[in-house]
PDB file of N, CA and C in Angstrom:
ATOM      1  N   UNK A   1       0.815  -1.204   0.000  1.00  0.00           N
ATOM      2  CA  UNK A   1       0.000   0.000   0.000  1.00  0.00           C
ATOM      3  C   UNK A   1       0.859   1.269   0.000  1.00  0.00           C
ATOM      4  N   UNK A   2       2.016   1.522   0.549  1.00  0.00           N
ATOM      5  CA  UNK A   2       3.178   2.239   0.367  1.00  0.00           C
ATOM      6  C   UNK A   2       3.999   2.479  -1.089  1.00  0.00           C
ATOM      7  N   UNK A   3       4.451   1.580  -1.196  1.00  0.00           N
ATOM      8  CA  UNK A   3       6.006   1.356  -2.183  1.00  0.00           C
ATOM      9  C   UNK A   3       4.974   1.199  -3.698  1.00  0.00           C
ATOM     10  N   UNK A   4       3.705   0.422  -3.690  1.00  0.00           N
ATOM     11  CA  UNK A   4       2.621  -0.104  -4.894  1.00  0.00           C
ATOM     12  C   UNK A   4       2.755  -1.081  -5.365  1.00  0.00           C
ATOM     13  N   UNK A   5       2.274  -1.682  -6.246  1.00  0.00           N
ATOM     14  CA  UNK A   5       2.014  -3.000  -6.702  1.00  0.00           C
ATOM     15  C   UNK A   5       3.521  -3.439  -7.510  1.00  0.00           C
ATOM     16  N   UNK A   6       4.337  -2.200  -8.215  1.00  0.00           N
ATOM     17  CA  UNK A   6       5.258  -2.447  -9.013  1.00  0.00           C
ATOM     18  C   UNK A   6       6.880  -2.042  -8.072  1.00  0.00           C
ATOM     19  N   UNK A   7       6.518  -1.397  -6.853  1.00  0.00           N
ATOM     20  CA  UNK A   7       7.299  -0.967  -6.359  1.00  0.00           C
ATOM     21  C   UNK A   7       7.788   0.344  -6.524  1.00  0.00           C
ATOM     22  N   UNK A   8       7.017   1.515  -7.363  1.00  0.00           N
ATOM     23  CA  UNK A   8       7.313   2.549  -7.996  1.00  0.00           C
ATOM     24  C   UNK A   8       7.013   3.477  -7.106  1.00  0.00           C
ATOM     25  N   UNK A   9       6.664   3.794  -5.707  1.00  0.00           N
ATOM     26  CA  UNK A   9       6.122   4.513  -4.654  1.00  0.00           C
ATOM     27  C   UNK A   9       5.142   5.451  -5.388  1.00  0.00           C
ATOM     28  N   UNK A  10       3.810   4.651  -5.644  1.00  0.00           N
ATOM     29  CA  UNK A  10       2.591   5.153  -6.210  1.00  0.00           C
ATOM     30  C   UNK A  10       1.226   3.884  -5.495  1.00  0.00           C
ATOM     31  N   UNK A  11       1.928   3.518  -4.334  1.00  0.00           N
ATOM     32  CA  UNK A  11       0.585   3.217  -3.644  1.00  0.00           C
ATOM     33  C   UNK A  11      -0.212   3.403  -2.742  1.00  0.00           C
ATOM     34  N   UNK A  12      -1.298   3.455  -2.596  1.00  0.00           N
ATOM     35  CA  UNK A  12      -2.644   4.251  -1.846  1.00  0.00           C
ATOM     36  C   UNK A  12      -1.938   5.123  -0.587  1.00  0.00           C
ATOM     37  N   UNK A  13      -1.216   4.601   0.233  1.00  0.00           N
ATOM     38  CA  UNK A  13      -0.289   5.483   0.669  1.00  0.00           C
ATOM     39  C   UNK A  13       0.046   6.770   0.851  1.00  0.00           C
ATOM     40  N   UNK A  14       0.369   6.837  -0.532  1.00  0.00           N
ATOM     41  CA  UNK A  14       1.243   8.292  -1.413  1.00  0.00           C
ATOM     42  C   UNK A  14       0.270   9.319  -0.762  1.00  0.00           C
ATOM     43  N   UNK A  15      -0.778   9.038  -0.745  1.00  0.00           N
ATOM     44  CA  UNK A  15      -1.779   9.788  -0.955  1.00  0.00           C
ATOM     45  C   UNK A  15      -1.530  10.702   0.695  1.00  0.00           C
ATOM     46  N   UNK A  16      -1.435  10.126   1.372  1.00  0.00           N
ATOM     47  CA  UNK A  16      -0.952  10.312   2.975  1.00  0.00           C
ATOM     48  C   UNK A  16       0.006  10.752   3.357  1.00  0.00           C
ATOM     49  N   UNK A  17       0.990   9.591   2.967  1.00  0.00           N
ATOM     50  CA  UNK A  17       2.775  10.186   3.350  1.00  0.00           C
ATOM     51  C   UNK A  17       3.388  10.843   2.242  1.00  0.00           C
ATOM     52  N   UNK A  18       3.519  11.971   2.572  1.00  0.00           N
ATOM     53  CA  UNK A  18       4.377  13.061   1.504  1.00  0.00           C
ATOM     54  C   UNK A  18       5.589  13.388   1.920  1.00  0.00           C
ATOM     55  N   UNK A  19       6.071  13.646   3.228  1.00  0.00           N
ATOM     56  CA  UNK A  19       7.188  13.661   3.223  1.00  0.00           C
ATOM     57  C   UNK A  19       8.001  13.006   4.360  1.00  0.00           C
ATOM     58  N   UNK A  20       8.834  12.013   3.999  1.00  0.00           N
ATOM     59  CA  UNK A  20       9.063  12.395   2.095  1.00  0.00           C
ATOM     60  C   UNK A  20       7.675  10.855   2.002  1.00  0.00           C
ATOM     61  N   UNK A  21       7.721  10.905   0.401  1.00  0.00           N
ATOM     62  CA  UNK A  21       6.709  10.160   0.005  1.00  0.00           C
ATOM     63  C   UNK A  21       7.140   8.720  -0.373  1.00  0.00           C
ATOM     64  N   UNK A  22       6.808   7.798  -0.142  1.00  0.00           N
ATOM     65  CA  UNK A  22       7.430   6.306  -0.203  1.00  0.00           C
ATOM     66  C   UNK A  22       8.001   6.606  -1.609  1.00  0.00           C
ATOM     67  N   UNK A  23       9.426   5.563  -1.253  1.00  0.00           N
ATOM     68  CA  UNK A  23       9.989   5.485  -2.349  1.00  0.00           C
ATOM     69  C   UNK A  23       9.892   4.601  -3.502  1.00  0.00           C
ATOM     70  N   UNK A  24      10.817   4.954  -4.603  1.00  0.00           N
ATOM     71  CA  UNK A  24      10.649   4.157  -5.968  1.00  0.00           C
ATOM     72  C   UNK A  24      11.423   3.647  -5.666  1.00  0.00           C
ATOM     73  N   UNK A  25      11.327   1.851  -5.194  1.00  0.00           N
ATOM     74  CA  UNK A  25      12.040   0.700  -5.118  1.00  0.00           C
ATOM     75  C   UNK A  25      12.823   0.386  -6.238  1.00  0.00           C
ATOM     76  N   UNK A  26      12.905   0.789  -7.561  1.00  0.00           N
ATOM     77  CA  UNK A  26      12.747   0.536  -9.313  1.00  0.00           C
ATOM     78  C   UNK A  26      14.063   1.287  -9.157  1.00  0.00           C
ATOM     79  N   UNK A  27      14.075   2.261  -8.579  1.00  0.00           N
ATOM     80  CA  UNK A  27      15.744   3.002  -8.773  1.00  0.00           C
ATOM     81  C   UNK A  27      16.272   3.207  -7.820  1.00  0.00           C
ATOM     82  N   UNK A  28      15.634   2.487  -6.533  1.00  0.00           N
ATOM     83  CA  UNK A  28      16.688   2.064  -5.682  1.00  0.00           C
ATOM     84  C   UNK A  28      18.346   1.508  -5.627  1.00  0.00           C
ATOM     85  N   UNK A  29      19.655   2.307  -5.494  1.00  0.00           N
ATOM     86  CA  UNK A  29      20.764   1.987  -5.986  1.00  0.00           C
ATOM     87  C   UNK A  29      21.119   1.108  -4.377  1.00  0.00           C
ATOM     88  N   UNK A  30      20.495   1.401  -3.023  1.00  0.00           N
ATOM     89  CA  UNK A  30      21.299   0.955  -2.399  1.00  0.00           C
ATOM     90  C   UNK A  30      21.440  -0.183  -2.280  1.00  0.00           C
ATOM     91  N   UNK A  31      22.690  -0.609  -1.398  1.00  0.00           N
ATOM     92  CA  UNK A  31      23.568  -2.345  -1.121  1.00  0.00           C
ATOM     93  C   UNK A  31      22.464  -3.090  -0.237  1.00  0.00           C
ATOM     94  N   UNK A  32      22.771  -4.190  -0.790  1.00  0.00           N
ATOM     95  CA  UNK A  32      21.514  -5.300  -0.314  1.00  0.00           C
ATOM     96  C   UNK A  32      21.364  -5.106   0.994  1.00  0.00           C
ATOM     97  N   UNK A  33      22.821  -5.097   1.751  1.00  0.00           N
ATOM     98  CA  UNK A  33      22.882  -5.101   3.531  1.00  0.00           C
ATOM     99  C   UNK A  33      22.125  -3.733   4.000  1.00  0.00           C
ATOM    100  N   UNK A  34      22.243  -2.326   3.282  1.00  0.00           N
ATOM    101  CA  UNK A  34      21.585  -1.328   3.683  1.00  0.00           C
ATOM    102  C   UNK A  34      20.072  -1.950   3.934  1.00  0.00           C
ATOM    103  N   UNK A  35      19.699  -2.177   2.583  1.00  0.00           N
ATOM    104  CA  UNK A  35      18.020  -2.567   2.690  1.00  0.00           C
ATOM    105  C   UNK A  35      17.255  -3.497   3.703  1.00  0.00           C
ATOM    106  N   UNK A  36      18.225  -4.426   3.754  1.00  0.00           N
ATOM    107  CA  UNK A  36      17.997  -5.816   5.045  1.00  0.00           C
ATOM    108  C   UNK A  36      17.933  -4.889   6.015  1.00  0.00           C
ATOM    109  N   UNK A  37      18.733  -4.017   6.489  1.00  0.00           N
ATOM    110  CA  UNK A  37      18.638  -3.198   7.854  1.00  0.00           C
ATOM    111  C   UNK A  37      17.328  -2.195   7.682  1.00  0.00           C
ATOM    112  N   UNK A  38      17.199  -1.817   6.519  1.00  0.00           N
ATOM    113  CA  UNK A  38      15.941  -0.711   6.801  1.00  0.00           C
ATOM    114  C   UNK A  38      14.576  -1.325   6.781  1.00  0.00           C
ATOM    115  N   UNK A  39      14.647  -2.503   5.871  1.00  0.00           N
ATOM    116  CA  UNK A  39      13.180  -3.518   5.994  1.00  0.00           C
ATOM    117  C   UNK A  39      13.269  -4.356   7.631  1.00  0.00           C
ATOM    118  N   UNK A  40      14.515  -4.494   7.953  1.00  0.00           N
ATOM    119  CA  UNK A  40      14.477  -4.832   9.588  1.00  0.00           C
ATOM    120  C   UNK A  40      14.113  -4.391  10.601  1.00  0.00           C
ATOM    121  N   UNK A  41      14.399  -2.808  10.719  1.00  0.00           N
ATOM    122  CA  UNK A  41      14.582  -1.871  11.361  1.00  0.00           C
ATOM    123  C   UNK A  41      13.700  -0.551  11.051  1.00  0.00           C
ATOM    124  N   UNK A  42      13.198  -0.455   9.662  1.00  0.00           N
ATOM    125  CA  UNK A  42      12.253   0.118   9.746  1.00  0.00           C
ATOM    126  C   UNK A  42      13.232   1.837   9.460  1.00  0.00           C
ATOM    127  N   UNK A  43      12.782   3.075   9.081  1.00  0.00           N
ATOM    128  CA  UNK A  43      13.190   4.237   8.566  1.00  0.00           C
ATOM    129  C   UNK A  43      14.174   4.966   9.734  1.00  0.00           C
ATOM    130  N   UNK A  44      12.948   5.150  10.991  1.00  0.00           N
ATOM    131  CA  UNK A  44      13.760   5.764  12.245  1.00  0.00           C
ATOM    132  C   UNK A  44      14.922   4.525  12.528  1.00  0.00           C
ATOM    133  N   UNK A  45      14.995   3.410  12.352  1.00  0.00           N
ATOM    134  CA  UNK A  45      16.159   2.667  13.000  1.00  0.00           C
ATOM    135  C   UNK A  45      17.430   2.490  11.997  1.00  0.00           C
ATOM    136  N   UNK A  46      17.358   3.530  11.131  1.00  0.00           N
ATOM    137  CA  UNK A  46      18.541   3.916  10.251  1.00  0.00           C
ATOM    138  C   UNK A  46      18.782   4.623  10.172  1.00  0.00           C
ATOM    139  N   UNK A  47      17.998   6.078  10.776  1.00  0.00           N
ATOM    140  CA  UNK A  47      18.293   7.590  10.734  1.00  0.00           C
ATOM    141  C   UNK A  47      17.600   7.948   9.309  1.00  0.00           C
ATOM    142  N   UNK A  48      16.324   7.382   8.909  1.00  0.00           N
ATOM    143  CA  UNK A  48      15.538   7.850   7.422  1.00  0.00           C
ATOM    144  C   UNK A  48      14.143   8.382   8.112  1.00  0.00           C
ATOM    145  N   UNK A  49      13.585   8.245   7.389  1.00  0.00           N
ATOM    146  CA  UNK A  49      12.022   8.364   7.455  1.00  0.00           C
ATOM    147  C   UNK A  49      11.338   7.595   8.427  1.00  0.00           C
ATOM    148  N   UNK A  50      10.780   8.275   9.617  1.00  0.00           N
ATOM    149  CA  UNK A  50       9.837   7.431  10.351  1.00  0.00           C
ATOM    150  C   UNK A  50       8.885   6.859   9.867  1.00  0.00           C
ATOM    151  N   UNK A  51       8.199   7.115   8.651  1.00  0.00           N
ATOM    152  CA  UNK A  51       7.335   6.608   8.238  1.00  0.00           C
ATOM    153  C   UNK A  51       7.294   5.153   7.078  1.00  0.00           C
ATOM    154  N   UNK A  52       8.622   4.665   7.352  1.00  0.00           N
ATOM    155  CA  UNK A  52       8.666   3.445   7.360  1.00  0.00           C
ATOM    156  C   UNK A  52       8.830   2.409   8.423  1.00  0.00           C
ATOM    157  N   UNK A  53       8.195   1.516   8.577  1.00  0.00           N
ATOM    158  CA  UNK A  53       8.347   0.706   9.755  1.00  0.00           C
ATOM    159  C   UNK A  53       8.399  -0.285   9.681  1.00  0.00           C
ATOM    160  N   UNK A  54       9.429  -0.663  11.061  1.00  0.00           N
ATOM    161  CA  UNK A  54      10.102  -2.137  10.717  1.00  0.00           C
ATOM    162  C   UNK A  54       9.148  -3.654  10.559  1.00  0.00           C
ATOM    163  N   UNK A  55      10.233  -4.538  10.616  1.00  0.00           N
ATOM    164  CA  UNK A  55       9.346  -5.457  10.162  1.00  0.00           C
ATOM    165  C   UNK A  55       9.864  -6.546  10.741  1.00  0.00           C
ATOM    166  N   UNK A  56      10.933  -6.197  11.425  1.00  0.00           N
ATOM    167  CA  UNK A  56      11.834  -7.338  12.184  1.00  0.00           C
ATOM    168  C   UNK A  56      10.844  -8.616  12.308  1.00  0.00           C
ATOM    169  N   UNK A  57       9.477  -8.136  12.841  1.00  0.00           N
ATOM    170  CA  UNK A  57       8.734  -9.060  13.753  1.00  0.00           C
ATOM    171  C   UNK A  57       8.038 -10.023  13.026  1.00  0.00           C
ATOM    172  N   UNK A  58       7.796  -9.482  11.944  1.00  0.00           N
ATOM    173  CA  UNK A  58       6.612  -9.918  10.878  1.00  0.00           C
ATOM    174  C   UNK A  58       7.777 -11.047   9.712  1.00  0.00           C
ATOM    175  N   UNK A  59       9.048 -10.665   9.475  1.00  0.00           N
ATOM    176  CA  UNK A  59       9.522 -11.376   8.772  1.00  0.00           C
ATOM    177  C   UNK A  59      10.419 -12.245   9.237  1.00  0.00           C
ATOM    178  N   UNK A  60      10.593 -13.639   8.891  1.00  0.00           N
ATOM    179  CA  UNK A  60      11.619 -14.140   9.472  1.00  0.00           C
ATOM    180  C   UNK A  60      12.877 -14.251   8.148  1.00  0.00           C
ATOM    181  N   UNK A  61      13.626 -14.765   8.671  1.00  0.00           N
ATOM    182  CA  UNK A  61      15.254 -15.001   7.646  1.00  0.00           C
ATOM    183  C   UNK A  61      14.583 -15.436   6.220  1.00  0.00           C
ATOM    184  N   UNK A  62      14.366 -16.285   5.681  1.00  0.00           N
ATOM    185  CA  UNK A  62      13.283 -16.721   4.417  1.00  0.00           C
ATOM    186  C   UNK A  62      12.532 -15.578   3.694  1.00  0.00           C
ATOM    187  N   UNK A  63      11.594 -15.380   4.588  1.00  0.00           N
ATOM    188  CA  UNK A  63      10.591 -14.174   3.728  1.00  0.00           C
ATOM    189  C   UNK A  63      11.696 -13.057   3.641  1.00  0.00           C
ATOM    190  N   UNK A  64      12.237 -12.638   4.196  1.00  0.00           N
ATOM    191  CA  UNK A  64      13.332 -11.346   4.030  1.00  0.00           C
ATOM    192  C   UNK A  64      14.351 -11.509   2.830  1.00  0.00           C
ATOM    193  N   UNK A  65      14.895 -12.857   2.984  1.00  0.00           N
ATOM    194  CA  UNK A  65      15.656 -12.855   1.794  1.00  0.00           C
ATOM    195  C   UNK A  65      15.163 -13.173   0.524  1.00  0.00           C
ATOM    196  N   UNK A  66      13.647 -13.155   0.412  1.00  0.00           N
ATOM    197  CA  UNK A  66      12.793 -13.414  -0.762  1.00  0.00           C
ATOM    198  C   UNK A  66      12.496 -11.551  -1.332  1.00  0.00           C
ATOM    199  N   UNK A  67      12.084 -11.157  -0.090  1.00  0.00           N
ATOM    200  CA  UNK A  67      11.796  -9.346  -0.027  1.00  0.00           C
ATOM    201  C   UNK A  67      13.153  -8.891  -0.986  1.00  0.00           C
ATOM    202  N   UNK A  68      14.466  -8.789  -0.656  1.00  0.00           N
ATOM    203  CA  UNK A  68      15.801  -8.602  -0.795  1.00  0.00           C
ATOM    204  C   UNK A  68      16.008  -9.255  -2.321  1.00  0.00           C
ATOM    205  N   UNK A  69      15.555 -10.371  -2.631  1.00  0.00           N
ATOM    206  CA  UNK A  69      15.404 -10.770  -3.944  1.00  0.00           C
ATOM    207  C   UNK A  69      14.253 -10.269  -5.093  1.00  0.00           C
ATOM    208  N   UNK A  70      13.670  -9.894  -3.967  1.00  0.00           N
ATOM    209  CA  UNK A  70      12.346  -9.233  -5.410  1.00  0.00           C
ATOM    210  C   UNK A  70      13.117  -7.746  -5.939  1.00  0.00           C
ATOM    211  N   UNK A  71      13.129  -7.551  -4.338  1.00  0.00           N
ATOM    212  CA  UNK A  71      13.815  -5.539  -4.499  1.00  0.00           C
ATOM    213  C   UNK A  71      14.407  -5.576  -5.793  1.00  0.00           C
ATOM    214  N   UNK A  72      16.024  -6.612  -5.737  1.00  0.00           N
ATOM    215  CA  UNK A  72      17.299  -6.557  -6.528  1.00  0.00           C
ATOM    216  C   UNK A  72      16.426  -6.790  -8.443  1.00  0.00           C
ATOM    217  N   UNK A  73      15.361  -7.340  -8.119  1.00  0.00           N
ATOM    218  CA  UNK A  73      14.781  -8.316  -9.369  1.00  0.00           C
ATOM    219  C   UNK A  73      14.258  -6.492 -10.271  1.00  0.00           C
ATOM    220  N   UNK A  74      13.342  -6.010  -8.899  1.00  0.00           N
ATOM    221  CA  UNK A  74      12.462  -4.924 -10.174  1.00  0.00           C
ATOM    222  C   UNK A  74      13.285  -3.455 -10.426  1.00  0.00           C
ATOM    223  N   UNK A  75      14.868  -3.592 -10.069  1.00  0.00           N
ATOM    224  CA  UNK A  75      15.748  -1.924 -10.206  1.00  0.00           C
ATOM    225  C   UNK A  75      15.690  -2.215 -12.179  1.00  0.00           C
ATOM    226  N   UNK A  76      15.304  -0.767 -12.083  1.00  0.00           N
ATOM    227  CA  UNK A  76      15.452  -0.459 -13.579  1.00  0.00           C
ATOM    228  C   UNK A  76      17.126  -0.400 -13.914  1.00  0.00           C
TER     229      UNK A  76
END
């Protein structure tokens, strides 16, 4: 509902969080280990955007490194 169906930060979301406004996963340049920590840890537990939030709880090792594989899959 954040990031959107393609990952392009155009979902229902947007509409809410403006700043800043979820990002475009698609031209995301950063290193896999950055992302593992911010989908872990969530925006404030990297010094970004509070208005991402973690997920430590919800994902275990598996689903995360599937998340981490889609990310790397949809960069333009």
């Amino acid at each position: 509902i954040c990031h959107g169906s393609n990952g392009e930060g155009d979902g229902r979301m947007r509409k809410i969080i403006k700043n800043p406004p979820p990002a475009d996963l698609t031209a995301s340049r950063f290193p896999v280990e950055y992302l593992r920590e911010i989908i872990k840890e969530g925006g404030a537990g990297v010094g970004r955007s509070e208005q991402m939030p973690p997920w430590k709880s919800q994902l275990n090792e598996e689903e995360l490194q599937s998340v981490l594989l889609y990310l790397q899959s949809i960069r333009k």
